[in-house]
Protein backbone atom coordinates (compact mmCIF):
# COMPACT_ATOMS: atom_id res chain seq x y z
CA UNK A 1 36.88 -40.28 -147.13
CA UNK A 2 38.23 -38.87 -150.39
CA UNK A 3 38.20 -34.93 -148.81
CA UNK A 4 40.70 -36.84 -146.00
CA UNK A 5 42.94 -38.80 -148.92
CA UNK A 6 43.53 -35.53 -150.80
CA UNK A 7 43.60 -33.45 -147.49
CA UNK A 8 46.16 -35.40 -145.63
CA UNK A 9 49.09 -33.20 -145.20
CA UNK A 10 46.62 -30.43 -144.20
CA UNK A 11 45.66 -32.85 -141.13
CA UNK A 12 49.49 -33.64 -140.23
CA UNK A 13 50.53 -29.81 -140.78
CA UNK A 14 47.50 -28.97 -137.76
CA UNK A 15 48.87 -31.30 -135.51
CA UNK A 16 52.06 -30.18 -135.82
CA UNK A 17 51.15 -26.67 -134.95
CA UNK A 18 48.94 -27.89 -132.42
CA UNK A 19 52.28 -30.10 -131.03
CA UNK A 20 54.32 -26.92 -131.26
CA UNK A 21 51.66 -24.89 -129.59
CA UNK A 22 51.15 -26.78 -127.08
CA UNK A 23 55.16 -27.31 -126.11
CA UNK A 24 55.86 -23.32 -125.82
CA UNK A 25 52.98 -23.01 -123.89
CA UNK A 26 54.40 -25.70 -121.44
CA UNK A 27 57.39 -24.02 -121.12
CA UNK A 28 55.73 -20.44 -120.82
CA UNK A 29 53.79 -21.74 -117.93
CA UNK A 30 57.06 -23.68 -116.42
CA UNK A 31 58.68 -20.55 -115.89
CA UNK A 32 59.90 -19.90 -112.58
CA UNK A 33 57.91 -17.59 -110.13
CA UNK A 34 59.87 -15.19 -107.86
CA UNK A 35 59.40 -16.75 -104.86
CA UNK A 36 61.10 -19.81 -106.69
CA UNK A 37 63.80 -17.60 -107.90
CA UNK A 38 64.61 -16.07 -104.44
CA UNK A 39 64.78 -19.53 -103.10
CA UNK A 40 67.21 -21.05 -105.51
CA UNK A 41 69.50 -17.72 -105.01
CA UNK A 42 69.88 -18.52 -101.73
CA UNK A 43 70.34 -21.82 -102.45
CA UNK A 44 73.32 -21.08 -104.62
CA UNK A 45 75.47 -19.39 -101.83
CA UNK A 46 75.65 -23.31 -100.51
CA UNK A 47 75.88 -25.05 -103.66
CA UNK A 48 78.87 -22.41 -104.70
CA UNK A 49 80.46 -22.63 -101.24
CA UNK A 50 80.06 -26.14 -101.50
CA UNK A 51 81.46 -26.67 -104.94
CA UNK A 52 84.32 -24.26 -103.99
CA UNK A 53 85.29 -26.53 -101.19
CA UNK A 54 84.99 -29.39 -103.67
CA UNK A 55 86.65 -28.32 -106.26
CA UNK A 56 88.98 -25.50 -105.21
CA UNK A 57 90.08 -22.39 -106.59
CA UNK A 58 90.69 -21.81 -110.98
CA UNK A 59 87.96 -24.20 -111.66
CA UNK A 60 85.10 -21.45 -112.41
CA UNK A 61 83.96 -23.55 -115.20
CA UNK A 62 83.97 -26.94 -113.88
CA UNK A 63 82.34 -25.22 -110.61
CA UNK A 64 79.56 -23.64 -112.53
CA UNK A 65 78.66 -26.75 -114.20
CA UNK A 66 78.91 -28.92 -111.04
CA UNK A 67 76.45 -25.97 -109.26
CA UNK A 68 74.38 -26.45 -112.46
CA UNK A 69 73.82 -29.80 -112.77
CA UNK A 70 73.37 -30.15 -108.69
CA UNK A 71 70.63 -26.77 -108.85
CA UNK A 72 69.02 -29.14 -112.32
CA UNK A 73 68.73 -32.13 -110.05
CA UNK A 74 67.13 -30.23 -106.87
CA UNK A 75 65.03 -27.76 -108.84
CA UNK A 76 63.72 -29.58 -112.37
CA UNK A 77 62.12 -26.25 -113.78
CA UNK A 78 65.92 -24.31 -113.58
CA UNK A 79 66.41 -26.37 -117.37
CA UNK A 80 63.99 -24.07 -118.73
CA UNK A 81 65.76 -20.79 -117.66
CA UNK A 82 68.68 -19.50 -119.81
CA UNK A 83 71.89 -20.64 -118.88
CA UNK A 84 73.08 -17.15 -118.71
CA UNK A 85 70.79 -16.50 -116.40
CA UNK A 86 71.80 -19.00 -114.45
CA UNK A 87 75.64 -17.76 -114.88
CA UNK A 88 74.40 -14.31 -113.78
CA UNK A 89 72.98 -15.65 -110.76
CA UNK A 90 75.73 -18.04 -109.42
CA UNK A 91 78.11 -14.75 -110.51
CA UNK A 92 75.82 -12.99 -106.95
CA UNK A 93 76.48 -16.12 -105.29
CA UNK A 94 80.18 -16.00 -105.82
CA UNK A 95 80.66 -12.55 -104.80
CA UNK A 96 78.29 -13.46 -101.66
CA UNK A 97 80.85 -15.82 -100.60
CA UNK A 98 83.70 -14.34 -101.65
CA UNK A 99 81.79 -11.39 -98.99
CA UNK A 100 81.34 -14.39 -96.51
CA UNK A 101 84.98 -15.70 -96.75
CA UNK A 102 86.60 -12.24 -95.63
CA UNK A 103 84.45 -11.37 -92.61
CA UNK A 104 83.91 -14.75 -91.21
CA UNK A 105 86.62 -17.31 -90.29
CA UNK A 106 84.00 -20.29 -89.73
CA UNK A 107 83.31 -19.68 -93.52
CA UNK A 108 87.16 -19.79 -94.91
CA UNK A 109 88.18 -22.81 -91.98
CA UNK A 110 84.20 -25.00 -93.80
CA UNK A 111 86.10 -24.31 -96.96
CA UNK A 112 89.90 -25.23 -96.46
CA UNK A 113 88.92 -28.53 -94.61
């Protein structure tokens, strides 16, 4: 009993490793695989087209949040990638549609409703 009363902070100290430990390796093993990452790319060609029709044009950083918090909401382990990751991928996305919107009329006439 006396080894724990002078050995306290020793105790506390190991569990907070152990804490911290056992967080990264949460988040190391949360990491998307890339079957999950394919998905959510093509997901993002909706959720862009979708926020474009939304929120229209010179509103890239309101759009990229609203795609963000939407892609956060339908796919929980996309908090634990960078965000400029994210950016990067909803940058393909863009230039997808942007692809979409000059050789298909459907495309442009979904958007301008």
């Amino acid at each position: 009993m006396e080894w724990l009363m002078n050995n306290w902070f020793m105790l506390v100290a190991l569990g907070a490793v152990l804490v911290v430990c056992f967080m990264a390796a949460k988040k190391w093993l949360g990491k998307p695989t890339a079957e999950q990452i394919a998905n959510i790319k093509e997901w993002l060609l909706l959720a862009v087209t979708e926020a474009e029709k939304q929120l229209g044009g010179g509103t890239g950083q309101l759009k990229l949040r609203y795609v963000y918090d939407w892609a956060v909401e339908r796919f929980a382990w996309v908090a634990v990638i960078p965000f400029g990751t994210f950016a990067e991928w909803v940058d393909e996305a863009l230039a997808e549609m942007k692809k979409q919107l000059a050789a298909n009329e459907a495309v442009k006439a979904y958007i301008e409703e």
